[in-house]
Protein backbone atom coordinates (compact mmCIF):
# COMPACT_ATOMS: atom_id res chain seq x y z
CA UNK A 1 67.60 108.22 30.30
CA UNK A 2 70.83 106.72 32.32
CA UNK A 3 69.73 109.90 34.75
CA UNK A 4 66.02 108.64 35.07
CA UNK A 5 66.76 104.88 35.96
CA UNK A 6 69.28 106.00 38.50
CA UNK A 7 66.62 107.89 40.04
CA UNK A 8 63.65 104.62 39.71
CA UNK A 9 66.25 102.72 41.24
CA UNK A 10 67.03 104.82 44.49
CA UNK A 11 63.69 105.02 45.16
CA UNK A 12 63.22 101.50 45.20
CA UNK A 13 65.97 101.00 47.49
CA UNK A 14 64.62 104.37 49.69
CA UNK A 15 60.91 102.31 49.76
CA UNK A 16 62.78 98.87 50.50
CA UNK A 17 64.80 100.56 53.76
CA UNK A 18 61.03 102.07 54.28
CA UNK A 19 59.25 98.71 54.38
CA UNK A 20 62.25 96.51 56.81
CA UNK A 21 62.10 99.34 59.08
CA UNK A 22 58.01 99.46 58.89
CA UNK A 23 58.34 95.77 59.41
CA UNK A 24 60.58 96.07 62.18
CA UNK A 25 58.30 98.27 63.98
CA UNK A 26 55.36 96.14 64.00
CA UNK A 27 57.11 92.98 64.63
CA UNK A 28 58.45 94.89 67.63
CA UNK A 29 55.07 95.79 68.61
CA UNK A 30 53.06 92.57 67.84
CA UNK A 31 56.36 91.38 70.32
CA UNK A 32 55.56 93.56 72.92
CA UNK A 33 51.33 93.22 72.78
CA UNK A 34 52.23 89.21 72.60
CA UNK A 35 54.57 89.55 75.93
CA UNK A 36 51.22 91.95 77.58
CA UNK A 37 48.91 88.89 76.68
CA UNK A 38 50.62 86.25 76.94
CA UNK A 39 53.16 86.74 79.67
CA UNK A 40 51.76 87.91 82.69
CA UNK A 41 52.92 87.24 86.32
CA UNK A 42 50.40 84.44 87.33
CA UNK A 43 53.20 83.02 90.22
CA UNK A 44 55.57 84.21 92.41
CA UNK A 45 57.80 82.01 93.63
CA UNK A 46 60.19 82.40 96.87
CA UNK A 47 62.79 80.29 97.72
CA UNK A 48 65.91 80.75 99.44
CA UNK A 49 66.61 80.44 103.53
CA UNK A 50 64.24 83.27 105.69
CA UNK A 51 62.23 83.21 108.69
CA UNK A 52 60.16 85.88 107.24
CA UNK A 53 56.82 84.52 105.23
CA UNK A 54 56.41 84.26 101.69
CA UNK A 55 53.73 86.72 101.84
CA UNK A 56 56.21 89.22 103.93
CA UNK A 57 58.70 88.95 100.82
CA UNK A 58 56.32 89.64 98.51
CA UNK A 59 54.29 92.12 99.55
CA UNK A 60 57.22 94.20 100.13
CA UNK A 61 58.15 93.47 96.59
CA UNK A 62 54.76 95.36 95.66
CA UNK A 63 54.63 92.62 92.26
CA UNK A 64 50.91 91.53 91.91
CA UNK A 65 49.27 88.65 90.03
CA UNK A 66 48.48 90.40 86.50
CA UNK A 67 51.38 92.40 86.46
CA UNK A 68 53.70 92.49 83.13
CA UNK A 69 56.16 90.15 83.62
CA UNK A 70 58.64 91.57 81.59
CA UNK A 71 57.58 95.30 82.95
CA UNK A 72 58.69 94.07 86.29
CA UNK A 73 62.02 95.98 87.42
CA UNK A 74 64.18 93.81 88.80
CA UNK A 75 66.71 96.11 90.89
CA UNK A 76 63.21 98.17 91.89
CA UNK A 77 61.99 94.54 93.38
CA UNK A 78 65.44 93.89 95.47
CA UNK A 79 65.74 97.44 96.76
CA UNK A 80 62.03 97.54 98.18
CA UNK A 81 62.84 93.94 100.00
CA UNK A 82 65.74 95.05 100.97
CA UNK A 83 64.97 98.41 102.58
CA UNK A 84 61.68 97.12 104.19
CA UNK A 85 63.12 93.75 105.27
CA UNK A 86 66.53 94.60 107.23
CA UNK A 87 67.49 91.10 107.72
CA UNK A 88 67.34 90.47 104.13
CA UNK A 89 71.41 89.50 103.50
CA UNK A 90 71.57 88.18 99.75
CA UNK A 91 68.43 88.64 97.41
CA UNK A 92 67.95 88.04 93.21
CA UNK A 93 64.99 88.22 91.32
CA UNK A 94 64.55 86.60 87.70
CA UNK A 95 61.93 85.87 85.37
CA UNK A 96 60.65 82.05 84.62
CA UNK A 97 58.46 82.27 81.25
CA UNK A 98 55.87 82.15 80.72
CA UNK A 99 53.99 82.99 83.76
CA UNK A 100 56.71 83.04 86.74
CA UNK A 101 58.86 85.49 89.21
CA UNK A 102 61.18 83.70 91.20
CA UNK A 103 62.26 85.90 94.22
CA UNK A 104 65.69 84.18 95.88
CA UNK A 105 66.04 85.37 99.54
CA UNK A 106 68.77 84.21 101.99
CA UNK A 107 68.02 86.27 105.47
CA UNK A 108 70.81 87.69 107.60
CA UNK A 109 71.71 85.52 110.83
CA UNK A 110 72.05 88.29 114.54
CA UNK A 111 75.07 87.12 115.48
CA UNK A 112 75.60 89.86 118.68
CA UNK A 113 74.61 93.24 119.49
CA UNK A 114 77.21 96.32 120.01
CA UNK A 115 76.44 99.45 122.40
CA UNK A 116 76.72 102.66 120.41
CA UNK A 117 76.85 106.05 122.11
CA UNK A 118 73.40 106.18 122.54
CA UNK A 119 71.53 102.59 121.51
CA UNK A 120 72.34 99.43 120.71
CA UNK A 121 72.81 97.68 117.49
CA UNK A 122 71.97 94.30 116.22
CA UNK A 123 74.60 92.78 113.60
CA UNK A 124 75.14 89.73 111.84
CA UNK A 125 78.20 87.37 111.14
CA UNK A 126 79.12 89.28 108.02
CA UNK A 127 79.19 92.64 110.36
CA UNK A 128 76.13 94.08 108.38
CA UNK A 129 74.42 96.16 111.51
CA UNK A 130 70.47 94.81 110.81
CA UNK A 131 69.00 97.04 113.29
CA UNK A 132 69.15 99.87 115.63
CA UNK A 133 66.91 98.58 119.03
CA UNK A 134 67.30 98.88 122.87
CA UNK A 135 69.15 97.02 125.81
CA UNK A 136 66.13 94.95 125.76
CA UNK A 137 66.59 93.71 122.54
CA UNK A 138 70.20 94.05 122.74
CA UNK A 139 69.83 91.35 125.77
CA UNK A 140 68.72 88.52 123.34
CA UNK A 141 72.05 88.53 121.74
CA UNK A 142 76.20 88.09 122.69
CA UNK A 143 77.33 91.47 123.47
CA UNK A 144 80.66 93.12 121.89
CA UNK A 145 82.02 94.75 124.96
CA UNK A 146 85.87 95.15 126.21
CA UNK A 147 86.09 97.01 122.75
CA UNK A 148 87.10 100.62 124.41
CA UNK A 149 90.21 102.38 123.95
CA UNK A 150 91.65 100.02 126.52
CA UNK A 151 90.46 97.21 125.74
CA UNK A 152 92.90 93.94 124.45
CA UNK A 153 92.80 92.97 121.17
CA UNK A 154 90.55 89.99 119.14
CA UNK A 155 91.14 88.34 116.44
CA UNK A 156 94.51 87.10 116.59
CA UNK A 157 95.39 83.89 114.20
CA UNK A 158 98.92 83.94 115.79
CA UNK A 159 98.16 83.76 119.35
CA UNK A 160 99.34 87.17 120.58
CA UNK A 161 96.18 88.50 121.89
CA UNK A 162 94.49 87.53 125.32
CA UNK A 163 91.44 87.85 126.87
CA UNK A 164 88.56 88.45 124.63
CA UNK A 165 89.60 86.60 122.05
CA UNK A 166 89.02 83.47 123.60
CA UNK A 167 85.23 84.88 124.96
CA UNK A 168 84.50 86.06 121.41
CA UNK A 169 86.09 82.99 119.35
CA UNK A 170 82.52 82.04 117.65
CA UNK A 171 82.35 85.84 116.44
CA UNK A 172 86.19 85.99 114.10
CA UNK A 173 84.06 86.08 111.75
CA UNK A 174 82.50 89.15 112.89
CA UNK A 175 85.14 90.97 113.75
CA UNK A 176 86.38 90.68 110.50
CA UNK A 177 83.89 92.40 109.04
CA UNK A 178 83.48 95.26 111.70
CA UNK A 179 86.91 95.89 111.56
CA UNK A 180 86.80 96.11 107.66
CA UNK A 181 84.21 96.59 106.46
CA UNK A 182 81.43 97.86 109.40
CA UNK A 183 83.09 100.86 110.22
CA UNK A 184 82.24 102.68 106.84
CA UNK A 185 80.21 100.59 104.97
CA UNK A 186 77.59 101.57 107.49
CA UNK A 187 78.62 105.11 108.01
CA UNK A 188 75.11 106.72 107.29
CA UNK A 189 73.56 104.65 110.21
CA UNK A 190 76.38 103.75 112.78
CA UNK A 191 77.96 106.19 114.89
CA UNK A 192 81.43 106.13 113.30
CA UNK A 193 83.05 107.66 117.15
CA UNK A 194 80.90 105.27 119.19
CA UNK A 195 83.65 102.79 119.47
CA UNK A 196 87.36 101.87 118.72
CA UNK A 197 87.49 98.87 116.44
CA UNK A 198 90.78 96.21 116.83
CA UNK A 199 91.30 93.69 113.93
CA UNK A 200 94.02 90.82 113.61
CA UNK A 201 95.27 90.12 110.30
CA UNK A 202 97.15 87.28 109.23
CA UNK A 203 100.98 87.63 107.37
CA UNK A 204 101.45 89.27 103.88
CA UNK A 205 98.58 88.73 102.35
CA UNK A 206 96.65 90.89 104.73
CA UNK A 207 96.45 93.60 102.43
CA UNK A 208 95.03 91.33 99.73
CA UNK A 209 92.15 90.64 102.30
CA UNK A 210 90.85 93.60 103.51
CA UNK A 211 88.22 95.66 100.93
CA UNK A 212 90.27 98.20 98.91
CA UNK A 213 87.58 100.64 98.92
CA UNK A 214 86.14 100.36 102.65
CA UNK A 215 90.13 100.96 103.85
CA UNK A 216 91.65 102.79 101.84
CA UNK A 217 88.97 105.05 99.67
CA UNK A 218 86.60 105.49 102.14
CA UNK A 219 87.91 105.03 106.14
CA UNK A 220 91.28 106.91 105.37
CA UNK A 221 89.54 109.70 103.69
CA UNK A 222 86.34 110.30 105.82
CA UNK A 223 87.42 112.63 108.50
CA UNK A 224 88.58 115.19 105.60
CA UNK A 225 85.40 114.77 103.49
CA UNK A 226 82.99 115.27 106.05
CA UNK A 227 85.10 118.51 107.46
CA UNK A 228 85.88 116.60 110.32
CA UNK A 229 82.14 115.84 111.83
CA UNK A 230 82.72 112.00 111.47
CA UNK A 231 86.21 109.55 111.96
CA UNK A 232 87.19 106.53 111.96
CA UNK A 233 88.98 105.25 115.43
CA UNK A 234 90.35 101.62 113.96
CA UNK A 235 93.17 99.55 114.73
CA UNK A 236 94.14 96.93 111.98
CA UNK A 237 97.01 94.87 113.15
CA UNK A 238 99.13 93.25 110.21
CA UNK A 239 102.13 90.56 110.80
CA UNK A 240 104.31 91.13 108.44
CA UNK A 241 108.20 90.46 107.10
CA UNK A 242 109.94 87.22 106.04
CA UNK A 243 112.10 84.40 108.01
CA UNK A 244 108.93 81.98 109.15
CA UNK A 245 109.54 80.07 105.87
CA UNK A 246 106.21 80.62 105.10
CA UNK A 247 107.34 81.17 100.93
CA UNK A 248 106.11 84.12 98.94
CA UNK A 249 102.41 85.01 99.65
CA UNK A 250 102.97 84.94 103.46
CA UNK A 251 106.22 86.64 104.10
CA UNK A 252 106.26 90.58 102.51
CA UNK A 253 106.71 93.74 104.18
CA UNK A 254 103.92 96.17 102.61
CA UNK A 255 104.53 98.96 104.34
CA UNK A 256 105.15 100.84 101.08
CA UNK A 257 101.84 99.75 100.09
CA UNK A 258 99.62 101.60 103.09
CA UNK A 259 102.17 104.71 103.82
CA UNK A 260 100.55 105.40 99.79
CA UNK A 261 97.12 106.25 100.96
CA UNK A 262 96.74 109.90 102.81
CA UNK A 263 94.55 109.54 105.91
CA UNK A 264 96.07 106.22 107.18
CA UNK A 265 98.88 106.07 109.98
CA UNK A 266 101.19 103.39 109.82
CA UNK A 267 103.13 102.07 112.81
CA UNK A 268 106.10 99.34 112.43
CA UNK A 269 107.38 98.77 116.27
CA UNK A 270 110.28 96.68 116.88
CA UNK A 271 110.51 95.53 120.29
CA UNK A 272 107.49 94.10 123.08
CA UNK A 273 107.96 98.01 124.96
CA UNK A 274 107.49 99.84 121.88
CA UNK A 275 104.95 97.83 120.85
CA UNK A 276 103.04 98.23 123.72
CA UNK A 277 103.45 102.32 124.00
CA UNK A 278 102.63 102.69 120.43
CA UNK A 279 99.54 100.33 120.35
CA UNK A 280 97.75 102.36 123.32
CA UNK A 281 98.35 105.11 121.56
CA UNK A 282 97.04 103.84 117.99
CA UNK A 283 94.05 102.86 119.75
CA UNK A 284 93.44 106.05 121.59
CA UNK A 285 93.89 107.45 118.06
CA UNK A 286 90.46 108.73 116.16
CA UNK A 287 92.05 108.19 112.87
CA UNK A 288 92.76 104.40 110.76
CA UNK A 289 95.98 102.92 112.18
CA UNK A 290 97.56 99.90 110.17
CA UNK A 291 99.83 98.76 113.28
CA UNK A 292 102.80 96.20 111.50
CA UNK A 293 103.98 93.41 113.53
CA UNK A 294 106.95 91.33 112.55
CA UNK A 295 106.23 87.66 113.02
CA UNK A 296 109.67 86.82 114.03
CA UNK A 297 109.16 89.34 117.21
CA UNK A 298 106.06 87.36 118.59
CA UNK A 299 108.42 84.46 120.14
CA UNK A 300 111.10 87.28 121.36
CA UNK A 301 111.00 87.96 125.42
CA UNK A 302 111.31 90.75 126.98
CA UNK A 303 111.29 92.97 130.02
CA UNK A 304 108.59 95.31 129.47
CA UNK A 305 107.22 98.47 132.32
CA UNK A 306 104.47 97.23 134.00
CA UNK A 307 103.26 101.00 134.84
CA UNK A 308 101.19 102.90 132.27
CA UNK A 309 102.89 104.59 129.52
CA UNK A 310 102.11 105.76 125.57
CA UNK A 311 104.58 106.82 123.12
CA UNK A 312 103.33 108.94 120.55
CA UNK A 313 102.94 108.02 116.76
CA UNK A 314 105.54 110.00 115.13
CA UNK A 315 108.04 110.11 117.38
CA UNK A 316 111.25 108.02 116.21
CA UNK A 317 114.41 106.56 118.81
CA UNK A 318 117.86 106.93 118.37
CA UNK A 319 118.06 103.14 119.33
CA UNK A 320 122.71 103.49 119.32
CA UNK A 321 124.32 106.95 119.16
CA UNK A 322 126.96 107.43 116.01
CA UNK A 323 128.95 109.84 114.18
CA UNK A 324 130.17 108.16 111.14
CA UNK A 325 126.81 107.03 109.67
CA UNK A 326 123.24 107.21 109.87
CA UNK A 327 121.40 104.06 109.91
CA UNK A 328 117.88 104.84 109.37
CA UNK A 329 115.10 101.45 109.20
CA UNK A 330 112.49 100.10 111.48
CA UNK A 331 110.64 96.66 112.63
CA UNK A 332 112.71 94.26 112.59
CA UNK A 333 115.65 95.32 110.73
CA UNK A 334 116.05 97.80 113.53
CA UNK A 335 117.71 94.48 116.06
CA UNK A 336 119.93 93.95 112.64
CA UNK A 337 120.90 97.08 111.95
CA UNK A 338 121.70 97.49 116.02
CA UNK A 339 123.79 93.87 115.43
CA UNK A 340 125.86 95.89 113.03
CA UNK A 341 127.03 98.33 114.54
CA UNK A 342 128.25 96.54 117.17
CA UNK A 343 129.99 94.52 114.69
CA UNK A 344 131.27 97.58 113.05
CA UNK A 345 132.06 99.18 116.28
CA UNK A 346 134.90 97.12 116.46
CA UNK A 347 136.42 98.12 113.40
CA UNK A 348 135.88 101.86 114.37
CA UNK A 349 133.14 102.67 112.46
CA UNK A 350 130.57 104.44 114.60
CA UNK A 351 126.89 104.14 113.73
CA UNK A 352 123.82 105.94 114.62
CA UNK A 353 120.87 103.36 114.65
CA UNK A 354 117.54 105.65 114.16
CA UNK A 355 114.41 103.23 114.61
CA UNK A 356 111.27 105.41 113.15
CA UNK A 357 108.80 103.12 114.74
CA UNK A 358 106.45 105.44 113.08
CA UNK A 359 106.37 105.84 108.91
CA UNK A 360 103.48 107.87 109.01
CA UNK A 361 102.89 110.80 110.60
CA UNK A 362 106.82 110.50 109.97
CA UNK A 363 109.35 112.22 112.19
CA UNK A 364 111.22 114.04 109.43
CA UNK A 365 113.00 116.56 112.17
CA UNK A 366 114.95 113.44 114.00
CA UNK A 367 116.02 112.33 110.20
CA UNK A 368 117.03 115.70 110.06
CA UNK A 369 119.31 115.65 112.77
CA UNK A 370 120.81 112.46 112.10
CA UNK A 371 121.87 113.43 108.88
CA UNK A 372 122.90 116.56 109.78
CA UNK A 373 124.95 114.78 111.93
CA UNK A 374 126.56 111.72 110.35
CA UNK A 375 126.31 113.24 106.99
CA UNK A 376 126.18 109.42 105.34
CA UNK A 377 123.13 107.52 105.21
CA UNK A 378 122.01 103.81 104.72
CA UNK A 379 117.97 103.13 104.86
CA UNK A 380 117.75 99.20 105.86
CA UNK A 381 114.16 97.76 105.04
CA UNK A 382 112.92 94.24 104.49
CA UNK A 383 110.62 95.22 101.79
CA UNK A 384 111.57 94.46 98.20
CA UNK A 385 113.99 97.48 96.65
CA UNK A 386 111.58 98.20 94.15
CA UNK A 387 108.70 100.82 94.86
CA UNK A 388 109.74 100.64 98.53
CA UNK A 389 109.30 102.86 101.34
CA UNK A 390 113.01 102.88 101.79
CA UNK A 391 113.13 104.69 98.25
CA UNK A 392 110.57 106.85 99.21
CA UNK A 393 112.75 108.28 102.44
CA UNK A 394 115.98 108.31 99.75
CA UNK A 395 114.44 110.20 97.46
CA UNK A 396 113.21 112.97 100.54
CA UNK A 397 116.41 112.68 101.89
CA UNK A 398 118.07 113.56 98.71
CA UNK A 399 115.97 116.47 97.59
CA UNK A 400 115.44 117.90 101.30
CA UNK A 401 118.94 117.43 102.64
CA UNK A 402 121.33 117.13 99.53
CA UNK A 403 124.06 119.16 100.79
CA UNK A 404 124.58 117.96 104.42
CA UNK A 405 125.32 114.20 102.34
CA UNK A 406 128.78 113.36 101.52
CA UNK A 407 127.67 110.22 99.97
CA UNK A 408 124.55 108.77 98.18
CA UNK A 409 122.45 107.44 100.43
CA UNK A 410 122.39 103.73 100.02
CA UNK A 411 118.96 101.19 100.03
CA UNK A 412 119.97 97.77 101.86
CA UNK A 413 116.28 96.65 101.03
CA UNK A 414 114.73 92.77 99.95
CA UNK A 415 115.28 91.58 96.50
CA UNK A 416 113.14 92.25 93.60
CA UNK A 417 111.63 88.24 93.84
CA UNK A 418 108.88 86.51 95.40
CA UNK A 419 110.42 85.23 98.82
CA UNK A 420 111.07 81.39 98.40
CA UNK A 421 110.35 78.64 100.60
CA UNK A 422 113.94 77.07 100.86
CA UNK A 423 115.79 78.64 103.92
CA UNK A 424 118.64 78.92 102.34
CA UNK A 425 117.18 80.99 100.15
CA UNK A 426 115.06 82.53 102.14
CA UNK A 427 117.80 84.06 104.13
CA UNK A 428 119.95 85.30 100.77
CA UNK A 429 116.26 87.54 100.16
CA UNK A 430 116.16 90.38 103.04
CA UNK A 431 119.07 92.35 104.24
CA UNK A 432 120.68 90.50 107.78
CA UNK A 433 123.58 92.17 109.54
CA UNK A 434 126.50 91.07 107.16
CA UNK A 435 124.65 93.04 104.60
CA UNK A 436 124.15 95.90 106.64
CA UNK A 437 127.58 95.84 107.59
CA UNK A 438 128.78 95.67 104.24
CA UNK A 439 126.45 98.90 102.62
CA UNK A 440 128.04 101.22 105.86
CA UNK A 441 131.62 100.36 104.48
CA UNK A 442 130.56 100.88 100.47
CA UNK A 443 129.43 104.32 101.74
CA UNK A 444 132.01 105.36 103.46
CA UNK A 445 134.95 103.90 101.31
CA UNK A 446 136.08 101.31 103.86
């Protein structure tokens, strides 16, 4: 009996699950034949800023009067505008019930045309390349020109660049964008070797500005993923280091930061010559270059050659010879660390200044022969200690070279802090002379 009612009362609850989900179902579809009545697209509404016609948009939406308005694909609707409308910039599409598609269209604004290798191109003030045309065309709008692997730099915000900066002021904007974005977020229709790209950044928080993935996943990388047939010839200049009192988010040294990504070259000069060599050749380079510029050596005058000359990335200077110690840094820690020795000098302590003016491609074989030589080592950097670059060279230094040391090698590196305002403080955050001074001394037990 107990066996029997068990049995009625499953298959009550089996027929109840039955019925909800029978229920379900035609709810669902009375739902859905409702919406095919009821809700069909009897407007479609365009808004937004274009010069192209409200007919234009929508007919290259392909959404007609009768159509099911919740049928209608959204993403289909912006890709067909957008791949048969090229000055289409920002687009959304959503639904107004019960009868309405709203298509929002703001159009892209030519802002200048730029000579490829073998047409012209038409971009906008976002760098977004619109169309590929002729000189004709090309003729309607500003051209980009002086951008050649001699050609000065734009772009500047701290007044270091001449020439076509001030011709090209209206286009910053531009530039921006070409120099960060343009060059491989338009890979599959721009020549990527057509022209050498130059953009200014402004102090530390350069890196936060520039697209992650255009930089650093894509225009580092692209020479080795397309087996060399395209590259990416691009200069981005980046102030950098501390001393301007311009407090924490515009005074760090990131150097660490782009010598982490393989396919990028990084370049830290440290006087107006070396500057100079190295930038010729960073431009002449087909690879990325991230070319670091110490504000504090803008304002710093100096005798420069006036004939031609290029010194090659990877190449470092043995700025004072030494035997006691090897001072290894670069930027401007380098005019610091030379300060010190001088000081030290006098105490008869005898230090080799190596400047590496190059991180990456890195000249490992002069580290090698400073080391070799001096046998102690102290890496001076104004970045903070931790995750440096300076750690990075102690750590190859130490597995690489181990028994020519006859001490640890010794960081003299920023604090582990965001640098303050106060220049009192300020000063107490990245290594100066004294400092230097004082690291040689704890490494050689003096």
């Amino acid at each position: 009996m107990a066996k029997q009612e068990t049995q009625t009362k499953y298959h009550r609850r089996r027929n109840g699950v039955l019925f909800t989900i029978l229920a379900v179902i035609l709810i669902a579809a009375s739902v859905v034949a409702a919406c095919t009545v009821f809700f069909r697209v009897e407007n479609i509404e365009v808004n937004g800023h274009s010069a192209y016609t409200a007919e234009q948009i929508i007919g290259a939406a392909e959404v007609e009067q009768g159509d099911n308005l919740f049928a209608v694909n959204k993403f289909k609707v912006m890709r067909q505008i957008i791949s048969r409308l090229p000055y289409v910039d920002e687009i959304s599409v959503s639904r107004r019930l019960p009868n309405t598609l709203v298509i929002n269209v703001v159009e892209c604004v030519p802002a200048a045309a730029i000579q490829g290798s073998d047409a012209w191109w038409i971009i906008d003030t976002k760098g977004k390349i619109l169309e590929r045309t002729d000189e004709t065309r090309a003729a309607e709008f500003p051209p980009l020109t002086g951008l050649t692997p001699d050609s000065p730099v734009v772009g500047s915000q701290l007044e270091v660049a001449e020439g076509e900066e001030n011709k090209l002021a209206s286009l910053e904007k531009l530039f921006a964008a070409l120099a960060a974005r343009g060059m491989t977020d338009q890979a599959e229709s721009f020549d990527l070797t057509a022209i050498n790209f130059i953009k200014m950044g402004y102090g530390g928080r350069f890196t936060v500005k520039i697209p992650m993935n255009t930089d650093f996943n894509q225009a580092a990388k692209i020479r080795y993923m397309t087996g060399g047939q395209c590259n990416v010839p691009m200069v981005l200049r980046a102030p950098m280091g501390a001393g301007r009192r311009n407090a924490g988010q515009h005074s760090q040294s990131l150097e660490n930061f782009f010598c982490h990504f393989p396919g990028l070259k990084v370049v830290a000069p440290c006087s107006a010559a070396d500057a100079k060599g190295l930038l010729k050749t960073a431009i002449r380079d087909d690879d990325p270059v991230i070319f670091l510029e110490h504000k504090l050596l803008y304002a710093k005058k100096e005798e420069i050659p006036e004939e031609e000359y290029t010194i090659p990335l990877g190449q470092a200077a043995v700025k004072r010879e030494g035997r006691d110690v090897s001072i290894i840094t670069w930027s401007r820690e380098v005019n610091f660390s030379m300060e010190a020795a001088a000081a030290l000098a006098q105490e008869g302590i005898e230090a080799e200044v190596l400047d590496l003016r190059t991180l990456v491609p890195l000249d490992w074989d002069a580290i090698v022969r400073t080391v070799s030589k001096t046998h102690n080592v102290i890496i001076v950097s104004e970045e903070v200690k931790r995750g440096s670059f300076a750690g990075e060279l102690s750590a190859q230094i130490g597995e690489e070279l181990f028994d020519e040391l006859d001490a640890p090698v010794e960081r003299v590196c920023g604090l582990n802090i965001c640098s303050p305002f106060s220049p009192v403080l300020e000063d107490k955050n990245f290594p100066h002379p004294e400092d230097i001074a004082a690291a040689v001394k704890r490494v050689l037990n003096k």
